[in-house]
PDB file of N, CA and C in Angstrom:
ATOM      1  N   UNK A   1     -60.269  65.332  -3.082  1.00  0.00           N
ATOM      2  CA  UNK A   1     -60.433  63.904  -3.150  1.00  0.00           C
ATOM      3  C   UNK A   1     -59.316  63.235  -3.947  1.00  0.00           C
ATOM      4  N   UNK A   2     -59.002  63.922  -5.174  1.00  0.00           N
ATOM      5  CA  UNK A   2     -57.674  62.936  -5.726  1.00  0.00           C
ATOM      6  C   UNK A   2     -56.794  62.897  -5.024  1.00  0.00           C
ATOM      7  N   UNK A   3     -56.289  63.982  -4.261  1.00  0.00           N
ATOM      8  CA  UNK A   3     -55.201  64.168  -3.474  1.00  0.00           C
ATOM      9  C   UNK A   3     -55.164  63.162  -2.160  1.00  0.00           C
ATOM     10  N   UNK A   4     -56.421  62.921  -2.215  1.00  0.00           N
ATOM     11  CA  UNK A   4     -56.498  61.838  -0.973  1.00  0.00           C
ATOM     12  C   UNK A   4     -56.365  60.401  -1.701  1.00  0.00           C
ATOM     13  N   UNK A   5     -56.617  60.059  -2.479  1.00  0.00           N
ATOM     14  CA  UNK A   5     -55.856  58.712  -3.172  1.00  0.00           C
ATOM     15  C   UNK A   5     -54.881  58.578  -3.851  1.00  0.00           C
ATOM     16  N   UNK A   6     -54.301  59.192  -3.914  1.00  0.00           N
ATOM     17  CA  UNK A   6     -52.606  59.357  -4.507  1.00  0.00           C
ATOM     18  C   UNK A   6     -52.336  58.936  -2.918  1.00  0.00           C
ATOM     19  N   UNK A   7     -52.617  59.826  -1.544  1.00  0.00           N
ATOM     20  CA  UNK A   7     -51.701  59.336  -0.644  1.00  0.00           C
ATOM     21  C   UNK A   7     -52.172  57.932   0.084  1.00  0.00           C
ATOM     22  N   UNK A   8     -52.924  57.839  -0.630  1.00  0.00           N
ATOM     23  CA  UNK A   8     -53.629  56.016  -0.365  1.00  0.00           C
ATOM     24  C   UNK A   8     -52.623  55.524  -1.098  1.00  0.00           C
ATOM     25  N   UNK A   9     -52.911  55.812  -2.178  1.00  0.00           N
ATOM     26  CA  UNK A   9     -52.148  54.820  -3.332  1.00  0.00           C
ATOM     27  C   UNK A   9     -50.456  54.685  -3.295  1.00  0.00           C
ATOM     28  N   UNK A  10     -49.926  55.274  -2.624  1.00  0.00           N
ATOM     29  CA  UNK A  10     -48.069  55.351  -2.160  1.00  0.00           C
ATOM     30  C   UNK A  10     -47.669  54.171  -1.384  1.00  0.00           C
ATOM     31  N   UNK A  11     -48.952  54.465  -0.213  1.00  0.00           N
ATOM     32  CA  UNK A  11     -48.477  52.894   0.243  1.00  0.00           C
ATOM     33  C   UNK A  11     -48.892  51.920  -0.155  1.00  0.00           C
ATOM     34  N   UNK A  12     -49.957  51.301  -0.743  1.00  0.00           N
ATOM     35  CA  UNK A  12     -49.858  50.370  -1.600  1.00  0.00           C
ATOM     36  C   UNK A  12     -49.035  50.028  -2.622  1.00  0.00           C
ATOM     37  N   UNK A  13     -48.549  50.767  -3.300  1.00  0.00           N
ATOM     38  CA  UNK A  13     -47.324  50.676  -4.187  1.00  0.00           C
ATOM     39  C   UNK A  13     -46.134  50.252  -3.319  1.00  0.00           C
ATOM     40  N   UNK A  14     -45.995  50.631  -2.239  1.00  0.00           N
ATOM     41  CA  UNK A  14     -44.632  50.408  -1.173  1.00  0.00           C
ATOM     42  C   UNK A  14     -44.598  48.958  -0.387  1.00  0.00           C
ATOM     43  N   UNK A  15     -46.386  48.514   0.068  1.00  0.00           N
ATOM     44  CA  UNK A  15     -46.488  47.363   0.275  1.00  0.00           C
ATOM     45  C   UNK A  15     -46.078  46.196  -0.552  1.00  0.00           C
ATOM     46  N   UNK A  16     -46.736  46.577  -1.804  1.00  0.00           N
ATOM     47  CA  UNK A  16     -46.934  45.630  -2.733  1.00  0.00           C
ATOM     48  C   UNK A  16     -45.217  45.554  -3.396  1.00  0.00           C
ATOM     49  N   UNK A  17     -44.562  46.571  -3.415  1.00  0.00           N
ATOM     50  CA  UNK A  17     -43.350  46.348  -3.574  1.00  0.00           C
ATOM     51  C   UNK A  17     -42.185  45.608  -2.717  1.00  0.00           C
ATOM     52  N   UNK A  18     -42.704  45.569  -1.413  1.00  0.00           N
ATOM     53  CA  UNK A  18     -42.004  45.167  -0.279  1.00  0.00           C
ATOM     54  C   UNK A  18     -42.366  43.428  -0.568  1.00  0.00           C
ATOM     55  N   UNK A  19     -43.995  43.097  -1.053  1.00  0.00           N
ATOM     56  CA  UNK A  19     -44.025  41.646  -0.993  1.00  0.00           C
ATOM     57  C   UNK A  19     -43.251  41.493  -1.892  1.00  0.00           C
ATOM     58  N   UNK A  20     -43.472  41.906  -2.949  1.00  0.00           N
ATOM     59  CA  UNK A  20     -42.402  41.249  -4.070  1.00  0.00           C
ATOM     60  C   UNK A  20     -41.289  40.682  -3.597  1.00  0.00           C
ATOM     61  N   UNK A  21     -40.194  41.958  -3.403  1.00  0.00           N
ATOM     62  CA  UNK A  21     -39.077  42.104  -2.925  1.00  0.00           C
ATOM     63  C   UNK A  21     -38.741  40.549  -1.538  1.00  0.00           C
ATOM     64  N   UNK A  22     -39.854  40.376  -0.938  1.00  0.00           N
ATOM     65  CA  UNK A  22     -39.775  39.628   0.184  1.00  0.00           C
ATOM     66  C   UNK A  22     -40.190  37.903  -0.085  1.00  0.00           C
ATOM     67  N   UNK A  23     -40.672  37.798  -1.636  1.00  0.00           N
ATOM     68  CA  UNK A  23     -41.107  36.731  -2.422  1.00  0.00           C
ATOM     69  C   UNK A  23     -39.570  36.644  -3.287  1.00  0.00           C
ATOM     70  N   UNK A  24     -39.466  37.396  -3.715  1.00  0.00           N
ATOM     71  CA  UNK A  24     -38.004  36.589  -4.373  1.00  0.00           C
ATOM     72  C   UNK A  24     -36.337  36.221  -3.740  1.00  0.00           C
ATOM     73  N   UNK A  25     -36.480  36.838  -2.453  1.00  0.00           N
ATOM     74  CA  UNK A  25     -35.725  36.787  -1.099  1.00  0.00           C
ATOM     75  C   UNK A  25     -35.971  35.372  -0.896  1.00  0.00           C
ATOM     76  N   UNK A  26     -37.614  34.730  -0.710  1.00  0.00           N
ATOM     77  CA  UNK A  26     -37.431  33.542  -0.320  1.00  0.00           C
ATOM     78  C   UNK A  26     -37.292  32.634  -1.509  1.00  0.00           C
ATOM     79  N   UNK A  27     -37.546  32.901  -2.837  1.00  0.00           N
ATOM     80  CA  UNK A  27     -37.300  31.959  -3.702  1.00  0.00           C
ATOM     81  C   UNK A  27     -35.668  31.885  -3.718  1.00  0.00           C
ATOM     82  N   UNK A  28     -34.988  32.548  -3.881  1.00  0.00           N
ATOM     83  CA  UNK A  28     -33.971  32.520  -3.868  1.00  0.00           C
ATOM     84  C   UNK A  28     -33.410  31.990  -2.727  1.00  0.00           C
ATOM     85  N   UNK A  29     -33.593  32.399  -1.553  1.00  0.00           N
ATOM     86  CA  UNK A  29     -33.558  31.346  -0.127  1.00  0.00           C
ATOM     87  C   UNK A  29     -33.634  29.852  -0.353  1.00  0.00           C
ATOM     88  N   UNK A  30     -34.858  29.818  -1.391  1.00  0.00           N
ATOM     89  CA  UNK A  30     -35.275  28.438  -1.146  1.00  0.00           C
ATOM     90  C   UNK A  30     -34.018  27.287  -2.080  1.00  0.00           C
ATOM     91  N   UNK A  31     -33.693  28.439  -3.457  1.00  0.00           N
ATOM     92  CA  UNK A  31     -32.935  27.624  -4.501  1.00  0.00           C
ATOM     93  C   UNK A  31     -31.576  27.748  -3.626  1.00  0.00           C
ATOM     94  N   UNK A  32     -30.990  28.566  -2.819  1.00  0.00           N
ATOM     95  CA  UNK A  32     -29.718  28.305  -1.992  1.00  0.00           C
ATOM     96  C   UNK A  32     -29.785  27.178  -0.991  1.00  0.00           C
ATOM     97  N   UNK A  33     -30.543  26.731  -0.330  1.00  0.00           N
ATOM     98  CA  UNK A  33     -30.192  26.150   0.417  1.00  0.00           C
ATOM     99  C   UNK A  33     -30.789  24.468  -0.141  1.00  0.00           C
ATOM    100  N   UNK A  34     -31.803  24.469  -1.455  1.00  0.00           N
ATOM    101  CA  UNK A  34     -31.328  23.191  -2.366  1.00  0.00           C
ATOM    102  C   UNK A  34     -29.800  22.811  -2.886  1.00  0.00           C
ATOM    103  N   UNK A  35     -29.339  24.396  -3.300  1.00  0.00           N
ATOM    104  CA  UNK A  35     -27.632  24.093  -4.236  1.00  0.00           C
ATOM    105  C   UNK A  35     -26.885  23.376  -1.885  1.00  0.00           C
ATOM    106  N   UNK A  36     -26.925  24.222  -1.210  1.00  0.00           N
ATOM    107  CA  UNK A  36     -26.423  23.437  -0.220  1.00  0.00           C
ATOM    108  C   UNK A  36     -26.549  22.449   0.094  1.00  0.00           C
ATOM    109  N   UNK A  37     -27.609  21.463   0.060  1.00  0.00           N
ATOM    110  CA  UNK A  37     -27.836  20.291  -0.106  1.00  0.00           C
ATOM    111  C   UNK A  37     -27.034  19.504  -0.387  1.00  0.00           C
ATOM    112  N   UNK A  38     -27.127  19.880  -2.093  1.00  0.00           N
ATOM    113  CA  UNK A  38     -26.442  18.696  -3.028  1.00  0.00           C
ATOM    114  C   UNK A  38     -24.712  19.013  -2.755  1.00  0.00           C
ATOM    115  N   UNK A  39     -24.255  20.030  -2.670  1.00  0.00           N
ATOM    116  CA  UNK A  39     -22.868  20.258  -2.171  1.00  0.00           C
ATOM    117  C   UNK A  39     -22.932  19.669  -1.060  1.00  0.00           C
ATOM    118  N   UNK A  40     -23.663  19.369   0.099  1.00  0.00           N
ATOM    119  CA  UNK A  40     -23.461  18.794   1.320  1.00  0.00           C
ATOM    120  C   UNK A  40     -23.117  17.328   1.253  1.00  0.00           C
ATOM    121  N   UNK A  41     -24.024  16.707   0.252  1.00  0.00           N
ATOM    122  CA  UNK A  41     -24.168  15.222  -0.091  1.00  0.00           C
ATOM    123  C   UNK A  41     -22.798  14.901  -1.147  1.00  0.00           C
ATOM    124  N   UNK A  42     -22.376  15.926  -1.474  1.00  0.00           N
ATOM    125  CA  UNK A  42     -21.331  15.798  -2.497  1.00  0.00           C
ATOM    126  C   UNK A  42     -19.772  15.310  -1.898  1.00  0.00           C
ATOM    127  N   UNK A  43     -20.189  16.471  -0.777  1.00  0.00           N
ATOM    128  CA  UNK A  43     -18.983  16.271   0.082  1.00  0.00           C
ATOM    129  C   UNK A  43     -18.741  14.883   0.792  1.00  0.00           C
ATOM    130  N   UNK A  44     -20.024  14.707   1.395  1.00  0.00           N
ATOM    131  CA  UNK A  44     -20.318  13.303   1.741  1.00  0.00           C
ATOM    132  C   UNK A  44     -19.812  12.095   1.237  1.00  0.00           C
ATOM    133  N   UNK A  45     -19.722  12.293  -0.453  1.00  0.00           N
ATOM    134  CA  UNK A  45     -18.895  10.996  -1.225  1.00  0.00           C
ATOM    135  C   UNK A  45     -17.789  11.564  -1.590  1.00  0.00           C
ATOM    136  N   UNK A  46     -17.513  12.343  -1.557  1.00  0.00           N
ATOM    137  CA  UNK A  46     -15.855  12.987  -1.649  1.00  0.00           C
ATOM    138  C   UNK A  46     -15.597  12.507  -0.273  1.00  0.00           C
ATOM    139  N   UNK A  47     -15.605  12.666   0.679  1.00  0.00           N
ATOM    140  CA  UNK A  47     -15.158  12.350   2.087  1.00  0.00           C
ATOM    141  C   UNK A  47     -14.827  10.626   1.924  1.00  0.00           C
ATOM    142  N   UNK A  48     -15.614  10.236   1.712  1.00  0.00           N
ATOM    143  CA  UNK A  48     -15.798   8.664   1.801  1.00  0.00           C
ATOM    144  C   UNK A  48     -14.572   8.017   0.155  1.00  0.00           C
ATOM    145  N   UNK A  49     -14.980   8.896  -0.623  1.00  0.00           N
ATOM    146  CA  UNK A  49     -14.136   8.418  -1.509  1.00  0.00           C
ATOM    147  C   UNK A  49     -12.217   8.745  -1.139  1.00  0.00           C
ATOM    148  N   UNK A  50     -12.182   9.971  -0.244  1.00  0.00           N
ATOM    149  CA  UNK A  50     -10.469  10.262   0.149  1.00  0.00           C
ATOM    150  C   UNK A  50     -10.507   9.359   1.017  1.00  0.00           C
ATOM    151  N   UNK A  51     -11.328   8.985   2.394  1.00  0.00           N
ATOM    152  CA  UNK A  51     -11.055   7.594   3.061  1.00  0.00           C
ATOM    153  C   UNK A  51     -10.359   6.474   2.733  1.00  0.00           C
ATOM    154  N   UNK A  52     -11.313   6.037   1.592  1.00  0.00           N
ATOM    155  CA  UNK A  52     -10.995   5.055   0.843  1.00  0.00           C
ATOM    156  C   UNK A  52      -9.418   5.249  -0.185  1.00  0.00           C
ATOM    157  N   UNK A  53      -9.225   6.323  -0.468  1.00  0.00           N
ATOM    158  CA  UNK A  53      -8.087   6.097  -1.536  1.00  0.00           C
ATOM    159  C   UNK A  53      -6.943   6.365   0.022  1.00  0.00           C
ATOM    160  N   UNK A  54      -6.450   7.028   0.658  1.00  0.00           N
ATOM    161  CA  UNK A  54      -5.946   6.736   1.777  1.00  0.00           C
ATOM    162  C   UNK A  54      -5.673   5.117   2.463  1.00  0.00           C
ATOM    163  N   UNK A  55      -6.679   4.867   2.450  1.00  0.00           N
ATOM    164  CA  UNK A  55      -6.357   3.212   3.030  1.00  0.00           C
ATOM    165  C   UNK A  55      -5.588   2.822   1.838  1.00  0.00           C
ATOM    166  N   UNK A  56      -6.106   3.239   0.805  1.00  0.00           N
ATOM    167  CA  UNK A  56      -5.392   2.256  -0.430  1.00  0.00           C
ATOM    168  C   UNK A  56      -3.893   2.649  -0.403  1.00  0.00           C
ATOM    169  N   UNK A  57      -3.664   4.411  -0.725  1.00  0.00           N
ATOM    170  CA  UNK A  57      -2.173   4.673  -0.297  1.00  0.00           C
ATOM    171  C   UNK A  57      -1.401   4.269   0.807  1.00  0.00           C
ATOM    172  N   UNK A  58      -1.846   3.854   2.200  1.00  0.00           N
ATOM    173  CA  UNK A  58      -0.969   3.118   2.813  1.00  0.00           C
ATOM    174  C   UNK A  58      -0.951   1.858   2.794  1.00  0.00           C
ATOM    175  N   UNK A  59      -1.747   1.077   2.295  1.00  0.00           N
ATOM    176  CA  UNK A  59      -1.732  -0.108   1.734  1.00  0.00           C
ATOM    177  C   UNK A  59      -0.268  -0.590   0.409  1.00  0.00           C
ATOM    178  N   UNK A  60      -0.558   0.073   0.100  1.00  0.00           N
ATOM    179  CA  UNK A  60       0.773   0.853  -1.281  1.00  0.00           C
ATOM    180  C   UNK A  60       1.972   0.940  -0.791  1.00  0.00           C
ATOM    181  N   UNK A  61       1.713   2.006   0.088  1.00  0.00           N
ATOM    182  CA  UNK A  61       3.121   2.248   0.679  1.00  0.00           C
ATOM    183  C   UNK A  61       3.939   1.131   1.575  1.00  0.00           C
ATOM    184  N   UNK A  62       2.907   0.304   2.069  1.00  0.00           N
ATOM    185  CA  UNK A  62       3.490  -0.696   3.296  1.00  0.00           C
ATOM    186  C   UNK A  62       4.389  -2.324   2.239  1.00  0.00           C
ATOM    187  N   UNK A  63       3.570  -2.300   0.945  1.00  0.00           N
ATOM    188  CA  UNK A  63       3.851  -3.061   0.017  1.00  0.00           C
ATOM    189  C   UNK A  63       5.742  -2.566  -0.550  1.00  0.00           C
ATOM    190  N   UNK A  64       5.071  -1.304  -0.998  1.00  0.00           N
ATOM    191  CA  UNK A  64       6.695  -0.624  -1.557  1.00  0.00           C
ATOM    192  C   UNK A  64       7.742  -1.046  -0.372  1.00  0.00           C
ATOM    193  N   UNK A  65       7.593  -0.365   0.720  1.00  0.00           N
ATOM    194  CA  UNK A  65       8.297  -1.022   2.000  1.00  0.00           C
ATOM    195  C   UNK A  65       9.006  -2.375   2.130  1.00  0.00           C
ATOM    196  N   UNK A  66       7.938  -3.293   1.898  1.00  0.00           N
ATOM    197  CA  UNK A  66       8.431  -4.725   2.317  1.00  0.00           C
ATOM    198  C   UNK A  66       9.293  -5.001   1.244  1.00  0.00           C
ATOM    199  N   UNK A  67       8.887  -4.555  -0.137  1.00  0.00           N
ATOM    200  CA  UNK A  67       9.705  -5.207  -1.512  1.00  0.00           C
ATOM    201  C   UNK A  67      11.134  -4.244  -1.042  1.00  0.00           C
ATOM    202  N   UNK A  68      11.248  -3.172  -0.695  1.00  0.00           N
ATOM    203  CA  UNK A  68      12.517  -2.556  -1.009  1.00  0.00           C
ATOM    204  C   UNK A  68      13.567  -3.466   0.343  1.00  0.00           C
ATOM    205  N   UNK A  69      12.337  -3.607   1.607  1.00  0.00           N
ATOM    206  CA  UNK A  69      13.657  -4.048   2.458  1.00  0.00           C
ATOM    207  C   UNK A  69      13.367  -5.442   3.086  1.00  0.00           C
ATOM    208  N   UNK A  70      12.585  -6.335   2.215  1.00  0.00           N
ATOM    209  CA  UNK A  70      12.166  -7.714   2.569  1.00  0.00           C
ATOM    210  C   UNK A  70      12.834  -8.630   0.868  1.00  0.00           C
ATOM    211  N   UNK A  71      14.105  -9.387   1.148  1.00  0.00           N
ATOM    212  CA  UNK A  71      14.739  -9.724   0.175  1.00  0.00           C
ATOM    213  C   UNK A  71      13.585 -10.957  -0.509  1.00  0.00           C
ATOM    214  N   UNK A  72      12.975 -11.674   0.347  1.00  0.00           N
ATOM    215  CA  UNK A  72      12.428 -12.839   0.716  1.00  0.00           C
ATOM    216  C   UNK A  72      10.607 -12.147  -0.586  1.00  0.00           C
ATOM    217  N   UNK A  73      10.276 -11.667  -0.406  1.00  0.00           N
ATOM    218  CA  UNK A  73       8.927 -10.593  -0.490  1.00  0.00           C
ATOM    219  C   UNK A  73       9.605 -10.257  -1.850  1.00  0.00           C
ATOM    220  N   UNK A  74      10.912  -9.648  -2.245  1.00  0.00           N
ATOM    221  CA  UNK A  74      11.489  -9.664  -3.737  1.00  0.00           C
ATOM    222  C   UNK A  74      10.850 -10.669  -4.143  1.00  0.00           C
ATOM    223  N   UNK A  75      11.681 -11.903  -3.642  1.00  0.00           N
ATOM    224  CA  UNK A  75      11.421 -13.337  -4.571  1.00  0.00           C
ATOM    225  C   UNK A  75       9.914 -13.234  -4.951  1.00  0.00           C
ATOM    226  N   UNK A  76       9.770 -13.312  -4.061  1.00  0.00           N
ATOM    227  CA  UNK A  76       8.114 -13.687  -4.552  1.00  0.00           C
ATOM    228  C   UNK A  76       7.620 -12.859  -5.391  1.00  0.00           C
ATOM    229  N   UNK A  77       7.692 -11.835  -5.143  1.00  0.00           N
ATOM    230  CA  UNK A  77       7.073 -10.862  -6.183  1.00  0.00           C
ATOM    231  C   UNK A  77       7.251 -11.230  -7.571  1.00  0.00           C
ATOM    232  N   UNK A  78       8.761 -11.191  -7.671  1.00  0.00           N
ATOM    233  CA  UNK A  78       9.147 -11.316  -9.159  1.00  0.00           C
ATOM    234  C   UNK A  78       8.968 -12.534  -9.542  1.00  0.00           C
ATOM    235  N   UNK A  79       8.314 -13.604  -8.769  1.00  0.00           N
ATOM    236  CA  UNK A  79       7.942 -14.814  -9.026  1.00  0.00           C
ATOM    237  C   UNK A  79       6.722 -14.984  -9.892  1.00  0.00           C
ATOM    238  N   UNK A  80       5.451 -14.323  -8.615  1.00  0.00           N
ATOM    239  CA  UNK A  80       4.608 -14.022  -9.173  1.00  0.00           C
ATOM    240  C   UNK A  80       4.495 -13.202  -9.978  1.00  0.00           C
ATOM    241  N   UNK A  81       4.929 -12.155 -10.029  1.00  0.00           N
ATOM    242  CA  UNK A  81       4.136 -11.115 -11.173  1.00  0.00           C
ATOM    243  C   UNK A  81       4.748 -11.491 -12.392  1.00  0.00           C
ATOM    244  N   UNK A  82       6.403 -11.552 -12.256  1.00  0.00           N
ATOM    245  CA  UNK A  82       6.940 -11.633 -13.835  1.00  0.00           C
ATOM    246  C   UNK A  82       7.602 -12.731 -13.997  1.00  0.00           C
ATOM    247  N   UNK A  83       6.835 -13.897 -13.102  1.00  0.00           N
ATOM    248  CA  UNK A  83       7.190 -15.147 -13.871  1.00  0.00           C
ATOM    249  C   UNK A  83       8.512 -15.436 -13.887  1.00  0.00           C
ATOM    250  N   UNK A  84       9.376 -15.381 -12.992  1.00  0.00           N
ATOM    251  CA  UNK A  84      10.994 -15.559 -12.699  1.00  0.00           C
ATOM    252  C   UNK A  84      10.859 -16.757 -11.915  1.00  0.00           C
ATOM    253  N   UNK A  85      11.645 -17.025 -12.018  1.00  0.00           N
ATOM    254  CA  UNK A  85      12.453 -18.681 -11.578  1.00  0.00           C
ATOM    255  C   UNK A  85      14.053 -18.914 -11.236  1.00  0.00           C
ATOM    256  N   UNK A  86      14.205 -19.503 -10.295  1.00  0.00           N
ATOM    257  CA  UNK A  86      15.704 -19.979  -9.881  1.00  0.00           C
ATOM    258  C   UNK A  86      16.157 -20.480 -11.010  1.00  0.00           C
ATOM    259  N   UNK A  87      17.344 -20.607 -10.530  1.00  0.00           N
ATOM    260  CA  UNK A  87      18.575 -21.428 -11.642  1.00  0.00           C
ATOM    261  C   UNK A  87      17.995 -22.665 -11.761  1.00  0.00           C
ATOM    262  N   UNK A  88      17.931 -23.573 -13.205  1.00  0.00           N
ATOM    263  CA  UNK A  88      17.629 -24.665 -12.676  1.00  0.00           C
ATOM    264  C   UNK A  88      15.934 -25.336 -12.472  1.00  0.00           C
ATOM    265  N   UNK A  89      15.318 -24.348 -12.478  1.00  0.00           N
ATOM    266  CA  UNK A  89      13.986 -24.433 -12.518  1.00  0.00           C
ATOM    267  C   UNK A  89      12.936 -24.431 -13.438  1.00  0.00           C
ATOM    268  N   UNK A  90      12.113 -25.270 -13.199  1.00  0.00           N
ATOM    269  CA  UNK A  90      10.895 -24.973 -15.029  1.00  0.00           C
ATOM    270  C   UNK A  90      10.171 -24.003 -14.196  1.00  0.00           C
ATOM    271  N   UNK A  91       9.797 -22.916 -15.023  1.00  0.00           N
ATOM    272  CA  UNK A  91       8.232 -22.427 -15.196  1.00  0.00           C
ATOM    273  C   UNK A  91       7.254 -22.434 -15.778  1.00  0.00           C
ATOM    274  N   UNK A  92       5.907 -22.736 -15.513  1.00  0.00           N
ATOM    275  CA  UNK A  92       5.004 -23.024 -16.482  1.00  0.00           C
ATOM    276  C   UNK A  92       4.298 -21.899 -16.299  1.00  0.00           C
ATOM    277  N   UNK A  93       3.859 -21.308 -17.560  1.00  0.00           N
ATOM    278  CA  UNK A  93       2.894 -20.554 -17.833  1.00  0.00           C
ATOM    279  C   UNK A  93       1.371 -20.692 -18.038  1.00  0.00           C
ATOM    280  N   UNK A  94       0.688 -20.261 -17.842  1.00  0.00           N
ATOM    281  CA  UNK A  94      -0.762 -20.669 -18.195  1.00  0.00           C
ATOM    282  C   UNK A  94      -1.459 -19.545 -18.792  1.00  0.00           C
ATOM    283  N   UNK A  95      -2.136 -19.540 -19.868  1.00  0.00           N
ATOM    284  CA  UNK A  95      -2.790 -18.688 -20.382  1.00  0.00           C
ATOM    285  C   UNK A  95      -4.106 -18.195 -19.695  1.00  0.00           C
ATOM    286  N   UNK A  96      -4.515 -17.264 -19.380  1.00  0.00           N
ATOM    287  CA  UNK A  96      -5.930 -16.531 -18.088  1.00  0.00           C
ATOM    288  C   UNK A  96      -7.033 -16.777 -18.880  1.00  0.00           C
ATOM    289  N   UNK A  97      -7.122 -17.756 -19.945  1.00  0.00           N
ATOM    290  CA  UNK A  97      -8.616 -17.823 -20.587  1.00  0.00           C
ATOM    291  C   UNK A  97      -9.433 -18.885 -20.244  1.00  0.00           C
TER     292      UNK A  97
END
């Protein structure tokens, strides 16, 4: 009779080891494909954020362009930004407050 529940008792030990084994397979399943998620959604605003800086770099670049070979697009620039003026001319300043 003992000899007959020892060979009972092997596979239960083998079952019960197999659920285990087959319970932390899916927990771990379950925490991988949460971390994929948030990397998925991550990418999602990384994608959208290189879109966006792209438009901005050729936006940039088309600017650099016109100032280096638009003499006219000089003037202005250095008009506006740093406040330059012809010969001969007042400029008024205004304070941004």
């Amino acid at each position: 009779m003992p000899e007959n529940k020892k060979k009972s008792f092997l596979p239960t030990i083998v079952v019960g080891f197999g659920v285990f084994i087959l319970v932390m397979l899916l927990i771990k399943l379950n925490e991988a494909n949460r971390e994929l998620s948030l990397w998925e959604s991550k990418k999602e605003v990384l994608e959208e954020e290189l879109k966006n800086l792209r438009i901005e770099a050729n936006r940039n670049r088309e600017f650099l362009e016109k100032l280096r070979k638009n003499p006219d697009f000089q003037n202005d620039v250095a008009r506006r930004e740093l406040g330059y003026g012809k010969k001969d001319e007042k400029v008024f300043r205004f304070s941004e407050k």
